[in-house]
Every structure is written in structure tokens, then in C-alpha cells.
N, C-alpha and C. Protein backbone atom coordinates (compact mmCIF):
# COMPACT_ATOMS: atom_id res chain seq x y z
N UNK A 1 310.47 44.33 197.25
CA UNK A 1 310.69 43.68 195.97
C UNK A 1 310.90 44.72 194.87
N UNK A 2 311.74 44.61 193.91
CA UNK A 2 311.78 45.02 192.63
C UNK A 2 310.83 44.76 191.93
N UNK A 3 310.60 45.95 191.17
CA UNK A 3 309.13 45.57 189.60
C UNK A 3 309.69 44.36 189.00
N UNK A 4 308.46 44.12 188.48
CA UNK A 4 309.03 42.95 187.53
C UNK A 4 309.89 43.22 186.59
N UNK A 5 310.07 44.08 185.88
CA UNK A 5 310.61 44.75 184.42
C UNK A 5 312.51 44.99 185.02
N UNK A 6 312.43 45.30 186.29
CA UNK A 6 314.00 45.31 187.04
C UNK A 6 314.60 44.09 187.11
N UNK A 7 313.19 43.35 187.67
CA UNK A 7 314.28 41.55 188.43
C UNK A 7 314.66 41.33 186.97
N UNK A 8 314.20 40.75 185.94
CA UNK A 8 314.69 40.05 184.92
C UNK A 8 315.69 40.36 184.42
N UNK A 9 316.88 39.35 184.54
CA UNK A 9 317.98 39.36 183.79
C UNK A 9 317.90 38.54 183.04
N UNK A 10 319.14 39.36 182.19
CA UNK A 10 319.09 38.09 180.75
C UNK A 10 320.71 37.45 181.24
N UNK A 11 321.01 36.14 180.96
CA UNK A 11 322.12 35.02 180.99
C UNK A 11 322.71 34.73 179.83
N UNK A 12 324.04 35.89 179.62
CA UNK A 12 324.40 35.25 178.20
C UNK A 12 325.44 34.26 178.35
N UNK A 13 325.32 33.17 177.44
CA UNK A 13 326.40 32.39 177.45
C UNK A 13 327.95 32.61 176.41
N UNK A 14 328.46 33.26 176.81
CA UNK A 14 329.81 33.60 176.07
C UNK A 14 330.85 32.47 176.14
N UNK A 15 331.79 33.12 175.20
CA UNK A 15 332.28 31.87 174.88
C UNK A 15 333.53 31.78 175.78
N UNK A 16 334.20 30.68 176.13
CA UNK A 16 335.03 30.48 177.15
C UNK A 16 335.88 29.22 176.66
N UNK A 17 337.75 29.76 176.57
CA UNK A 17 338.54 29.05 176.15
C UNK A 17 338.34 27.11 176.56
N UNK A 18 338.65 26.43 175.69
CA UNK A 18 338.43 24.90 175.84
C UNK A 18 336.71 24.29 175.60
N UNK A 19 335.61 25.27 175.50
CA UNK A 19 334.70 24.81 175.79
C UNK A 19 334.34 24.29 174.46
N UNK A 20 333.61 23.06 174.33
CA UNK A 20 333.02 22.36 173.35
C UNK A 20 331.67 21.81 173.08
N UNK A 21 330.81 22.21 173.84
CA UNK A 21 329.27 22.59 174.14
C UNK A 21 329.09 23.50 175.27
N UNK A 22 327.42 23.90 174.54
CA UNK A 22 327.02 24.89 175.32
C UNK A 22 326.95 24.43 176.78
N UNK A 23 327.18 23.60 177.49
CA UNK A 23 327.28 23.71 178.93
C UNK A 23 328.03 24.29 179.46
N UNK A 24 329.62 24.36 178.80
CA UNK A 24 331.26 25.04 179.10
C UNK A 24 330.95 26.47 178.98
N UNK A 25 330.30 26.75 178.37
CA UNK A 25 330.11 28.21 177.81
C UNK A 25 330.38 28.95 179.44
N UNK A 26 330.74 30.70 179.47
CA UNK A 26 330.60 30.94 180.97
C UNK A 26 329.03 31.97 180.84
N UNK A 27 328.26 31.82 181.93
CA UNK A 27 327.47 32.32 182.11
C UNK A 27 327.54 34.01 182.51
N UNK A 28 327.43 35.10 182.06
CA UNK A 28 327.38 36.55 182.61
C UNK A 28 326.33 36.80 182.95
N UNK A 29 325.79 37.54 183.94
CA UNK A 29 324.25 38.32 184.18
C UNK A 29 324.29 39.74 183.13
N UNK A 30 323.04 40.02 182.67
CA UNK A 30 323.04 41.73 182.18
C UNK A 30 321.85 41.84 182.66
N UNK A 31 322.38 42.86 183.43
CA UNK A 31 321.38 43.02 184.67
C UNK A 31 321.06 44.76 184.32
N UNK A 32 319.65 44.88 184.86
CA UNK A 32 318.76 46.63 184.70
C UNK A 32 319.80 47.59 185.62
N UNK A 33 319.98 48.56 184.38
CA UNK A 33 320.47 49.76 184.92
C UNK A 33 319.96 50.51 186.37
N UNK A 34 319.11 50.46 186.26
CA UNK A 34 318.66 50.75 188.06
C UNK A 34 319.12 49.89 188.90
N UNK A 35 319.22 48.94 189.03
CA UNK A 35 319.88 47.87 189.51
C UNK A 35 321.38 48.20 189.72
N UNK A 36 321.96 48.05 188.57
CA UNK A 36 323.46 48.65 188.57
C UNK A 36 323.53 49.89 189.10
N UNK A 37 322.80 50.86 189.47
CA UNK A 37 323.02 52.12 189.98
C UNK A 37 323.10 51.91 191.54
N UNK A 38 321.77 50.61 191.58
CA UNK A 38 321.60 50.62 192.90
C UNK A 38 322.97 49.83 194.08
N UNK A 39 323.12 48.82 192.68
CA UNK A 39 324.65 48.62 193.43
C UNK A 39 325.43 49.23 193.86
N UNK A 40 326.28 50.04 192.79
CA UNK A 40 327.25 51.24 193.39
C UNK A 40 326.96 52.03 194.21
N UNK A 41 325.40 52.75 194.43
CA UNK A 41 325.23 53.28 195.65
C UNK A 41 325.82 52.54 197.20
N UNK A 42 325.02 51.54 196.88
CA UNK A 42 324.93 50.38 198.17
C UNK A 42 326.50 49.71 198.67
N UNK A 43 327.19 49.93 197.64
CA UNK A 43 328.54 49.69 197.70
C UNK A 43 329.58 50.04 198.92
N UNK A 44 328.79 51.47 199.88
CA UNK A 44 329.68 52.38 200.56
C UNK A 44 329.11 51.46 201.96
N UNK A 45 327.72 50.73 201.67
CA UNK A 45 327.26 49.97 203.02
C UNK A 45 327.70 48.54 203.52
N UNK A 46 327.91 48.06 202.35
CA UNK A 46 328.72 46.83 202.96
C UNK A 46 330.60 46.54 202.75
N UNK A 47 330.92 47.67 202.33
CA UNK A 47 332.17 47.68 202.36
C UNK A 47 333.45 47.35 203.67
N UNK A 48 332.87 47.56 204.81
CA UNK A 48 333.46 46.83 205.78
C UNK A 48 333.32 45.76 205.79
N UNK A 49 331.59 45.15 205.29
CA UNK A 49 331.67 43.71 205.80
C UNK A 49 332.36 43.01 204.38
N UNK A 50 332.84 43.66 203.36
CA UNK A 50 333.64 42.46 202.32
C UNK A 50 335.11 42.50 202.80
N UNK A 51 335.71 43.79 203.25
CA UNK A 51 337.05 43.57 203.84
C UNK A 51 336.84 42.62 204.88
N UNK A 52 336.38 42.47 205.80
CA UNK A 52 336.32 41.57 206.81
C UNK A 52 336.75 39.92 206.41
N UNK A 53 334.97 39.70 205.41
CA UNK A 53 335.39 38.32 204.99
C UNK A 53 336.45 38.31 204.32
N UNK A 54 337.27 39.21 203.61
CA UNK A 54 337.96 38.67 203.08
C UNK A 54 339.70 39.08 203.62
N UNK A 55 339.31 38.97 205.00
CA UNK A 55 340.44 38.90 205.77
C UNK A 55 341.23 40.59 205.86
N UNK A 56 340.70 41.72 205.79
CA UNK A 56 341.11 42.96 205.30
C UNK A 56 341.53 43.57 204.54
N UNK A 57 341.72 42.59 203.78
CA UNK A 57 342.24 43.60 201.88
C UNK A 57 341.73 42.50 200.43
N UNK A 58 342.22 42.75 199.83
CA UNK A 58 340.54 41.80 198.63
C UNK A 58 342.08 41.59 197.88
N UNK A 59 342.35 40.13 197.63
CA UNK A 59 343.62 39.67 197.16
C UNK A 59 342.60 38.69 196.02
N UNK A 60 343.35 38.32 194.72
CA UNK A 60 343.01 38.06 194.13
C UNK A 60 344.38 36.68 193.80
N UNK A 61 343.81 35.54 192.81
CA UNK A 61 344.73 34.83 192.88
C UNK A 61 346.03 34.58 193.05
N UNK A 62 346.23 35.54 192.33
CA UNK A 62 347.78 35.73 191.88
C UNK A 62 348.95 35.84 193.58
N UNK A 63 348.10 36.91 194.23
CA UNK A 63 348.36 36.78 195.62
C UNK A 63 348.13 35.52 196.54
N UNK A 64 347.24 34.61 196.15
CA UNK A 64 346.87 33.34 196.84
C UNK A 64 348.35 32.67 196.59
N UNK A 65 348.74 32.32 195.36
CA UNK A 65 349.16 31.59 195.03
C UNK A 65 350.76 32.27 195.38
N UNK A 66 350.80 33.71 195.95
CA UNK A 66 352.47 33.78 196.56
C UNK A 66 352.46 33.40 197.61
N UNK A 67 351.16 33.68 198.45
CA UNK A 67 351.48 33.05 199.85
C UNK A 67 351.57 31.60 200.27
N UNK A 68 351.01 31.02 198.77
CA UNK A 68 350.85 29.71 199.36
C UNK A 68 352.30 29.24 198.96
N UNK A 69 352.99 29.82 197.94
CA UNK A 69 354.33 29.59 197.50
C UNK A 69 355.46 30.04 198.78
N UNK A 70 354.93 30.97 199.47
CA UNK A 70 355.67 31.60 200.41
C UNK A 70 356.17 30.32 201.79
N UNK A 71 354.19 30.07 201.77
CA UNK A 71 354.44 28.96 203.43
C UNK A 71 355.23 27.64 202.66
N UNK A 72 355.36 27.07 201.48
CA UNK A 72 355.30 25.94 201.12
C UNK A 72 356.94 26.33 201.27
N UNK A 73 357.92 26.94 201.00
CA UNK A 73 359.16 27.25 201.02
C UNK A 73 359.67 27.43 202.43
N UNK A 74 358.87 27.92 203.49
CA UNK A 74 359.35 28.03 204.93
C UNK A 74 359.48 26.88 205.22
N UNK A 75 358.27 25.80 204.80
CA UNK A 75 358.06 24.45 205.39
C UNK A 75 359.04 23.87 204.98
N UNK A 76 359.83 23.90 203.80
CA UNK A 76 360.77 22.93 203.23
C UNK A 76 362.22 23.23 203.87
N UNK A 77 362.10 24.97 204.19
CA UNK A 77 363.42 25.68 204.96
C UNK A 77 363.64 24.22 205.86
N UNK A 78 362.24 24.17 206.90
CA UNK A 78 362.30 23.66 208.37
C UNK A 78 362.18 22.24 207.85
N UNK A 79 362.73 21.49 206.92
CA UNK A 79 362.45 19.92 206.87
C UNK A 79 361.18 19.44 206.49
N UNK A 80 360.45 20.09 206.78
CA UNK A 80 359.13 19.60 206.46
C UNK A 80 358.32 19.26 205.61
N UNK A 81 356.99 18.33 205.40
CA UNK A 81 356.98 17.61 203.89
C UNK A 81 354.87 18.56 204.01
N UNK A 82 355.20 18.43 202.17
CA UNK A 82 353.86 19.76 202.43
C UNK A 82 353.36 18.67 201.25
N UNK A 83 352.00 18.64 201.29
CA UNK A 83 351.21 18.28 199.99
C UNK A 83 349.72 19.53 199.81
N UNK A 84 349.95 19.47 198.67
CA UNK A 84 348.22 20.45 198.32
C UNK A 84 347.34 19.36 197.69
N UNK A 85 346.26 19.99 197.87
CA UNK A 85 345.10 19.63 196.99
C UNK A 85 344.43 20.93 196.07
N UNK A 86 344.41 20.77 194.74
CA UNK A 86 343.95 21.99 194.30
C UNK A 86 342.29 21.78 193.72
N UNK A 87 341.29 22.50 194.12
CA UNK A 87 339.98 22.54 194.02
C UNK A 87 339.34 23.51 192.88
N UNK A 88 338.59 23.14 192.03
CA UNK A 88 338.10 24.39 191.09
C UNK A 88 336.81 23.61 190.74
N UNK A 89 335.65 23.92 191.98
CA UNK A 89 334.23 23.84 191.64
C UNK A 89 333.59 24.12 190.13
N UNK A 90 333.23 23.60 189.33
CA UNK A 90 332.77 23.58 188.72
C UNK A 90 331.38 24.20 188.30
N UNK A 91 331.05 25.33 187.53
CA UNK A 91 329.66 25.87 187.55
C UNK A 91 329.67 26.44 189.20
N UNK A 92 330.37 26.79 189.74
CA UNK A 92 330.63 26.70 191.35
C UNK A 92 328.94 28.06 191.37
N UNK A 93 329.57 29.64 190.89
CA UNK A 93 327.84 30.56 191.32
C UNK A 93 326.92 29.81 190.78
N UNK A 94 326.42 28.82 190.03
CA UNK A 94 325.25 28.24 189.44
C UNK A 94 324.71 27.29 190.80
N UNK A 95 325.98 26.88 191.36
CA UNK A 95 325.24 25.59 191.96
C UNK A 95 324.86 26.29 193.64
N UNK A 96 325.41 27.45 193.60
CA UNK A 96 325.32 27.74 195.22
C UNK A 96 323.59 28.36 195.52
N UNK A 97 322.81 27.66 196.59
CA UNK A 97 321.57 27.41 197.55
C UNK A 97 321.27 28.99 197.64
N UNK A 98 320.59 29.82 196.87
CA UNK A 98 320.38 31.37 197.46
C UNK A 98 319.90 31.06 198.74
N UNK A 99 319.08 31.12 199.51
CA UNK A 99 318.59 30.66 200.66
C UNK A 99 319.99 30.52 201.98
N UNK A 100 320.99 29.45 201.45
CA UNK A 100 322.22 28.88 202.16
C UNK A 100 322.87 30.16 202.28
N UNK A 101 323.05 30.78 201.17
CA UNK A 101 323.99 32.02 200.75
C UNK A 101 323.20 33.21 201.17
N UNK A 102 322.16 33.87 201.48
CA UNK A 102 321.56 34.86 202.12
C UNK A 102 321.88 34.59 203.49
N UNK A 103 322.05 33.64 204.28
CA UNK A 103 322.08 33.49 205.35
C UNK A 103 323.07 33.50 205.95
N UNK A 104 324.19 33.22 205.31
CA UNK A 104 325.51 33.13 205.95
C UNK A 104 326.35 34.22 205.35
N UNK A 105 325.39 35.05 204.46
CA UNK A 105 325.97 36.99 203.94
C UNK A 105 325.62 37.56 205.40
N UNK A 106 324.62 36.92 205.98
CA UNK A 106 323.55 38.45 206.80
C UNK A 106 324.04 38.27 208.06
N UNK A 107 324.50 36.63 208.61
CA UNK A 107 325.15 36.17 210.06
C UNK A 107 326.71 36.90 209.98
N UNK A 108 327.69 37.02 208.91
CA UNK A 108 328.96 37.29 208.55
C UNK A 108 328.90 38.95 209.08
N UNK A 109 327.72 39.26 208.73
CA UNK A 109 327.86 41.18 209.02
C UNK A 109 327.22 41.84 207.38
N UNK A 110 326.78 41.02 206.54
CA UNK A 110 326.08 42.10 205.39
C UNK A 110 325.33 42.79 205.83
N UNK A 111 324.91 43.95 205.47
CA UNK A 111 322.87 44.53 205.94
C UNK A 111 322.34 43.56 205.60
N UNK A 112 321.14 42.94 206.04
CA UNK A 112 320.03 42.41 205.33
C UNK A 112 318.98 42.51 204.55
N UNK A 113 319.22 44.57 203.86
CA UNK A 113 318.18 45.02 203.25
C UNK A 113 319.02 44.85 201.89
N UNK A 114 320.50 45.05 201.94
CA UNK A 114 321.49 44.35 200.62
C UNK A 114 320.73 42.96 200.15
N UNK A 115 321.04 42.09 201.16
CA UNK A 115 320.99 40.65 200.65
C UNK A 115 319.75 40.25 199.99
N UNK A 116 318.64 40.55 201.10
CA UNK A 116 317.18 40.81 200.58
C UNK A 116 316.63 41.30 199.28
N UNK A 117 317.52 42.13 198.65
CA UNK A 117 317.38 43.02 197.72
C UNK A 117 317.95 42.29 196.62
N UNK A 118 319.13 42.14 196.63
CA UNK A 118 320.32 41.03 195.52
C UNK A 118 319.96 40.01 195.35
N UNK A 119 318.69 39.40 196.37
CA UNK A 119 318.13 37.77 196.10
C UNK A 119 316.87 38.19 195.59
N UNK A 120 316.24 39.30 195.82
CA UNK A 120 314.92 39.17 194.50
C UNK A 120 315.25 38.94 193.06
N UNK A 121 316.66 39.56 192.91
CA UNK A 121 317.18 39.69 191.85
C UNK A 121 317.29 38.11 191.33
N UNK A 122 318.37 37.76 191.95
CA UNK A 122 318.45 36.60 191.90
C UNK A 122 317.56 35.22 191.66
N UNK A 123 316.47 35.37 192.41
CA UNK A 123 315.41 34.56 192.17
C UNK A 123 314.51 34.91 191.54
N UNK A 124 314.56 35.86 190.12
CA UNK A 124 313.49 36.19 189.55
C UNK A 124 314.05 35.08 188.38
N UNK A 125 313.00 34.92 187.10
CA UNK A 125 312.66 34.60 186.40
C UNK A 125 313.90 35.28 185.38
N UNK A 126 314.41 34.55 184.48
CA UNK A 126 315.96 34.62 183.42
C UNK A 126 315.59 34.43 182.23
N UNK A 127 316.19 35.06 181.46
CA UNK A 127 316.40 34.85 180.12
C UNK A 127 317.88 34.87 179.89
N UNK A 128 318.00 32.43 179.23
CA UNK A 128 319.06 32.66 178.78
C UNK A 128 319.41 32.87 177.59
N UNK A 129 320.26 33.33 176.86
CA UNK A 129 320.85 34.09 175.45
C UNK A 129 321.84 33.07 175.12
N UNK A 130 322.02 32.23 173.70
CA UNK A 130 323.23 31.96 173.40
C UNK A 130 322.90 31.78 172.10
N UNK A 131 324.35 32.04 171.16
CA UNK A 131 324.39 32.18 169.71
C UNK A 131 323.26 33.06 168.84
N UNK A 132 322.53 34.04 169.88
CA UNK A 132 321.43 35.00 169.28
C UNK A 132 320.14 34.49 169.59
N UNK A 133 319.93 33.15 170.34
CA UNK A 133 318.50 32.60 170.47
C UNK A 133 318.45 32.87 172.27
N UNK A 134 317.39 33.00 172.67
CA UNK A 134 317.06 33.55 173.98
C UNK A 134 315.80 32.54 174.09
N UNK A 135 315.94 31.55 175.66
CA UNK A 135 314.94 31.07 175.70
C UNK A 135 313.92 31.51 176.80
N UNK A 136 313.20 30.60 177.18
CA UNK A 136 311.86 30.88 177.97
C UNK A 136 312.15 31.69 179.44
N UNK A 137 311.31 32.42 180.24
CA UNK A 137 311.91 32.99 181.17
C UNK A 137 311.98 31.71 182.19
N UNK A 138 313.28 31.16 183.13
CA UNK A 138 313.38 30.37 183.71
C UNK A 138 313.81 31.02 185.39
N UNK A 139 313.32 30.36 186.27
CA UNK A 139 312.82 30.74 187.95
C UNK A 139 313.84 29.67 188.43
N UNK A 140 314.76 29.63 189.78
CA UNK A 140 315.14 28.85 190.45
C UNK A 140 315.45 29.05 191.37
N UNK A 141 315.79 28.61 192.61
CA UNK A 141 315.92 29.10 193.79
C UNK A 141 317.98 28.40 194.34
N UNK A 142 318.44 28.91 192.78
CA UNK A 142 320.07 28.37 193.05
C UNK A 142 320.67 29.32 192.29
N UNK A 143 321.83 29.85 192.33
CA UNK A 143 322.56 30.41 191.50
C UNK A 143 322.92 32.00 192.02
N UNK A 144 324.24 32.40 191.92
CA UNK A 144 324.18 33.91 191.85
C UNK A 144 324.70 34.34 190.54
N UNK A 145 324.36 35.42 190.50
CA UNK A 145 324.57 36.38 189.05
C UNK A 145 326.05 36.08 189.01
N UNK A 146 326.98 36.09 188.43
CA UNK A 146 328.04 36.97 187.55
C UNK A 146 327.71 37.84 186.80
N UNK A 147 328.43 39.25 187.28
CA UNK A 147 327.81 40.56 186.76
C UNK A 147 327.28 40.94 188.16
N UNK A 148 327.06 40.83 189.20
CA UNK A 148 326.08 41.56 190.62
C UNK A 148 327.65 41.66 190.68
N UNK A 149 327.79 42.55 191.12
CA UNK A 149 328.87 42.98 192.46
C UNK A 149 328.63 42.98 193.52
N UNK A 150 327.47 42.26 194.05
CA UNK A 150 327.87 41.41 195.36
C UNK A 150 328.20 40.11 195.23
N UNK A 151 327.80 39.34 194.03
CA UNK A 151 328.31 37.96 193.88
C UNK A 151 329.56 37.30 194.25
N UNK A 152 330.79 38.04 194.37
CA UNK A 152 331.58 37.58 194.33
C UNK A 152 331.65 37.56 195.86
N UNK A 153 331.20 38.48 196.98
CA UNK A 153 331.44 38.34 197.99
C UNK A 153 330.57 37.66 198.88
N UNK A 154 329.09 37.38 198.06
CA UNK A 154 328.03 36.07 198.68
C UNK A 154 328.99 34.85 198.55
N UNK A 155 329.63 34.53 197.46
CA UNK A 155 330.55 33.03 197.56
C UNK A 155 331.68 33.22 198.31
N UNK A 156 332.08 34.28 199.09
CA UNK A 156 333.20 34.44 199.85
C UNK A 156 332.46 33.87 201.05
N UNK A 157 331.48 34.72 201.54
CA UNK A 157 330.49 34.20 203.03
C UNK A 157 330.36 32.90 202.97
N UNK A 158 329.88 32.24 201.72
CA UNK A 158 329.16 31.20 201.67
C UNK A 158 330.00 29.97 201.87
N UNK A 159 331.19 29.90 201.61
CA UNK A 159 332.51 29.09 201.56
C UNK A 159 333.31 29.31 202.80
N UNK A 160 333.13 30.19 203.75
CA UNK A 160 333.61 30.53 204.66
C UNK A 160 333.80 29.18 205.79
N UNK A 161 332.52 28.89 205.81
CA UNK A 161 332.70 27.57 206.98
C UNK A 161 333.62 26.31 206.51
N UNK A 162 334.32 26.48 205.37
CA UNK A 162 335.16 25.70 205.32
C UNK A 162 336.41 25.56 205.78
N UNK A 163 336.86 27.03 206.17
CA UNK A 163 337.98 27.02 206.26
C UNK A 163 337.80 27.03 208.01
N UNK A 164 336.74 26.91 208.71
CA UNK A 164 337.29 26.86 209.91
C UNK A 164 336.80 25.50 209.91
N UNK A 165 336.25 24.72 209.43
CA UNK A 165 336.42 22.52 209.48
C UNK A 165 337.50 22.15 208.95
N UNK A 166 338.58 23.14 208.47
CA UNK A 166 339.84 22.24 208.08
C UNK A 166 340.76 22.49 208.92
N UNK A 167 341.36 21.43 209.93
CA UNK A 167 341.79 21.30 211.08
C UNK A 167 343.24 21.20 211.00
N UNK A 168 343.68 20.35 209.81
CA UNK A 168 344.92 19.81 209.56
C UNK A 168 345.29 20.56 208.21
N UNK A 169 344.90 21.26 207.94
CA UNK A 169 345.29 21.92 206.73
C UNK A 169 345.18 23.51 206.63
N UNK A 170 345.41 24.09 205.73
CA UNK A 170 345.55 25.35 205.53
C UNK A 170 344.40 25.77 204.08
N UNK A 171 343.03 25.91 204.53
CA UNK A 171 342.35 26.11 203.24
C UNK A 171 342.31 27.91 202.56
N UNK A 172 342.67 28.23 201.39
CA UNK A 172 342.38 29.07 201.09
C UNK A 172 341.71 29.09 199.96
N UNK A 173 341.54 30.44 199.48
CA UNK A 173 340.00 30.44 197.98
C UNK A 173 340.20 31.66 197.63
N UNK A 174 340.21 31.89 195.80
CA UNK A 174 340.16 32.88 195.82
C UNK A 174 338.50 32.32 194.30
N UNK A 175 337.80 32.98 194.89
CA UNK A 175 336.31 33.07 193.77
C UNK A 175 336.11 31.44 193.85
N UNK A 176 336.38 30.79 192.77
CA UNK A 176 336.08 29.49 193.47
C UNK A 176 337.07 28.53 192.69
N UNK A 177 338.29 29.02 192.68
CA UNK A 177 339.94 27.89 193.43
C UNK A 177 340.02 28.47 194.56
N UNK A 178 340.08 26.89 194.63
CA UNK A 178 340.42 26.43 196.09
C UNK A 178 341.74 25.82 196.57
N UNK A 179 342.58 26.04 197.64
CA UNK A 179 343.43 25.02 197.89
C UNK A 179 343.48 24.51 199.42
N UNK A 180 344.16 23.11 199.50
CA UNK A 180 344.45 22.73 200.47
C UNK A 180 345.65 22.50 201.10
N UNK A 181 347.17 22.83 202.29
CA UNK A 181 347.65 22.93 202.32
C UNK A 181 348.05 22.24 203.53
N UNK A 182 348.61 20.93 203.22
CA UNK A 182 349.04 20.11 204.50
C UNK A 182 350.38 20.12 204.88
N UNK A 183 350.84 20.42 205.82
CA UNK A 183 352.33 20.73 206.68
C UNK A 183 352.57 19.28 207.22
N UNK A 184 353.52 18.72 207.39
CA UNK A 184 353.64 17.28 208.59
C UNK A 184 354.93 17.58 208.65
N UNK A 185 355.21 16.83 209.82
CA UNK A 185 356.59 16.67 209.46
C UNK A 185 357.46 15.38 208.76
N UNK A 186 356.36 14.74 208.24
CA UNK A 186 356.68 13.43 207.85
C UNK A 186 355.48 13.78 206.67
N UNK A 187 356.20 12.93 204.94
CA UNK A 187 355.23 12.63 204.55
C UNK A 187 353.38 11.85 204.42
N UNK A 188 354.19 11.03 205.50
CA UNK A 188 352.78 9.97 205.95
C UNK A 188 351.90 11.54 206.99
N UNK A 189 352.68 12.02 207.69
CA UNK A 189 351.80 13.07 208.45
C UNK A 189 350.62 13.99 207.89
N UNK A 190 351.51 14.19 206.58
CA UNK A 190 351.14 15.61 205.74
C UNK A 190 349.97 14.97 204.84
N UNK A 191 349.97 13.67 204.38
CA UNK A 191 349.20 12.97 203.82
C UNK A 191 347.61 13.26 204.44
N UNK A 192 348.09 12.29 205.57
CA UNK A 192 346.65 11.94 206.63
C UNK A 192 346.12 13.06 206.98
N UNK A 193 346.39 14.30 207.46
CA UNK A 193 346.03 15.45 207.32
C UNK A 193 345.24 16.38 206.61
N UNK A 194 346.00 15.95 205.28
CA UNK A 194 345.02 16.72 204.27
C UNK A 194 343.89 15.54 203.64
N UNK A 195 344.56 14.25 203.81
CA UNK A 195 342.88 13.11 203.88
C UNK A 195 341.88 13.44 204.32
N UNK A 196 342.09 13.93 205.48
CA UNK A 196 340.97 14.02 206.39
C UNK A 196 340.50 15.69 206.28
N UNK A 197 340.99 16.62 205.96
CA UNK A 197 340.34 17.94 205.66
C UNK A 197 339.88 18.21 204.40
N UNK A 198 340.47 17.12 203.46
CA UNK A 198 339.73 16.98 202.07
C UNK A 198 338.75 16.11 202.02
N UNK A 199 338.07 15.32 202.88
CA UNK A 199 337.08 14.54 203.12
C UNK A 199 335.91 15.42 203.63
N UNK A 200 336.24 16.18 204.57
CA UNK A 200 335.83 17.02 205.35
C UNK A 200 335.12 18.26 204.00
N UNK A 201 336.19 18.90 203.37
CA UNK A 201 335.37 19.91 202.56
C UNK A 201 334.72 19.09 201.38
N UNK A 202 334.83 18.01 201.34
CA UNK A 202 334.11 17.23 199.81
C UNK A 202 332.83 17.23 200.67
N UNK A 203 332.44 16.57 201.96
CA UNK A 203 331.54 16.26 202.39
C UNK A 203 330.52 17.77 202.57
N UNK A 204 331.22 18.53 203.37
CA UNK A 204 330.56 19.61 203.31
C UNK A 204 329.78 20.64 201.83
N UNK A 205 330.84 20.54 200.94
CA UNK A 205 330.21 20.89 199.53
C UNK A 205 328.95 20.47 199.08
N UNK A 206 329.16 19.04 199.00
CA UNK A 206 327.80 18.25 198.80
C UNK A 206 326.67 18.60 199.44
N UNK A 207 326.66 18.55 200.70
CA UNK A 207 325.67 19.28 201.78
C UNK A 207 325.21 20.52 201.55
N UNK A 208 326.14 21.04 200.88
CA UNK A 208 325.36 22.84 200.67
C UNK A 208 324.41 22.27 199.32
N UNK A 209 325.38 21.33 198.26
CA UNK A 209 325.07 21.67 196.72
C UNK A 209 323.93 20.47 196.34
């Protein structure tokens, strides 16, 4: 475990385009400099296992969205009728199970002295910050930091089992958009397809959240 004086982060709520109460606001971690040191050290140890999950090179939307532009244009080459579904979890690191998410970092290939370590953090006691007022220290056993630099790759693990329950579709994610990508060769095909793999990841979400 970390001292107490390390775990505590403070949660500022900054401000974030469209938002019109403090719930929209986006949440950042500012997290203890030892901490941040200890990251970048630790950085050189799980670096295979984030290329892995994330398929061998760390693509960020912009890349999601050529490949998905890429297959959706082959499919139309070959006749074929494509529908998406586009997904954007909401509060998505707030709502994810630390517990769910340690477990499916450490089965994927993290160390477990990383994960172990990033969830004391995680489950300590917060201070959130907004408009200059900071309230009570608050404890929960949900949420990852924004601001950890492992966060982004605990919701990569953690989302992982989705994409192998979507049978009829093509799921990809980058942080937390999501898409779904149904091929048929018939509209009615391409439909029922992604019905049923978008049923499939709604159901499963719920179950984690």
C-alpha cells in the first residue's frame, strides 16, 4: 500500500465544451508526484502488455475511424450493405468496477504488482475540486483516474470481452467510442446482425456497470 498522504487525489472538475451543470463537467485526477514518478518508471514493465491489448501499435481515433471508413468502402466495392452503430459511454472511467478492471488487466498479461499498486490509488479516499470549493474526502470501489497512465489501458482490458461476443459484427473502441460494424449482403442481413451484437454489448455493459 501507499501512505496515506500519496493515495489521495484531488478530482478537478474542468470545464468541458456543451456542458451545463456540474455533472458534464470532465473529471481529471492530480495525482502525488511520487506516484507520477512511479508511473514512468513502471512504464518500461507493462509496455508489451499495452501493445498487445491494443492489437500492436496504440491508434487513436482518428485511425479507428480510417479503417472503419476503409472496410465500409470495400463492402460497398463488393455490393454489400453495411450499417454501424456508434457508442460513446457516458462518464464511461467513473462507472468502470475497479475489482472487474484489476482482473481482466492481470488475466490480459499486466504485472500484478502494477495493477495492485494503481488500485490503492484508485480506491483511496478523493477530493473533489470545482469552481475553487473542494469537498469531503470521498472512498469508492468504481472509477479509474484520468490523469494515471495506466487508465487508459485498464479500459482497453476491461472492454476487451466485447469484442470477442460480437459475432456478426465488427466491434472496435478507441478510449470509450465505440463502434459497431455490420457487413450482410442484404440490408435485412446487415440489420439482424448488428441487432443481435448490439443487444449482446448493451447487455454485457450493464453487467459490468
Amino acid at each position: 500500500h501507499w501512505p496515506p498522504a500519496i493515495r489521495r487525489a484531488v478530482i478537478a472538475l474542468i470545464a468541458k465544451q456543451g456542458a451545463t451543470s456540474e455533472a458534464q463537467l470532465r473529471p481529471i485526477g492530480i495525482l502525488s508526484y511520487i506516484y507520477r514518478i512511479w508511473m514512468a518508471i513502471r512504464k518500461q514493465d507493462t509496455r508489451q502488455w499495452s501493445l498487445q491489448i491494443h492489437g500492436g501499435s496504440h491508434q487513436g481515433a482518428a485511425a479507428m475511424a480510417c479503417h472503419t471508413r476503409a472496410q465500409v468502402e470495400l463492402a460497398a466495392w463488393k455490393g454489400q450493405s453495411v450499417l454501424m452503430a456508434l457508442l460513446d459511454c457516458s462518464k464511461c472511467y467513473e462507472r468502470v468496477d475497479q475489482f472487474t478492471a484489476a482482473q481482466r488487466a492481470v488475466s490480459s498479461g499486466c504485472p500484478d504488482t502494477v495493477v495492485n499498486m494503481s488500485m490503492d490509488i484508485y480506491s483511496s479516499p478523493r477530493l473533489i475540486r470545482v469552481h475553487g470549493a473542494v469537498a469531503r474526502p470521498a472512498a469508492g470501489h468504481r472509477g479509474l483516474i484520468a490523469g494515471c497512465s495506466f487508465a487508459k489501458d485498464y479500459l482497453k482490458s476491461f472492454l476487451r470481452p466485447l469484442e470477442k461476443r460480437c459475432n456478426r459484427s465488427t466491434f472496435r473502441d478507441s478510449v470509450d467510442d465505440m463502434v459497431l460494424i455490420a457487413i450482410g449482403d442484404s440490408t435485412t442481413q446487415a440489420a439482424r446482425g448488428l441487432n443481435e451484437d448490439l443487444t449482446t454489448v448493451r447487455n454485457a455493459l450493464q453487467q459490468d456497470n
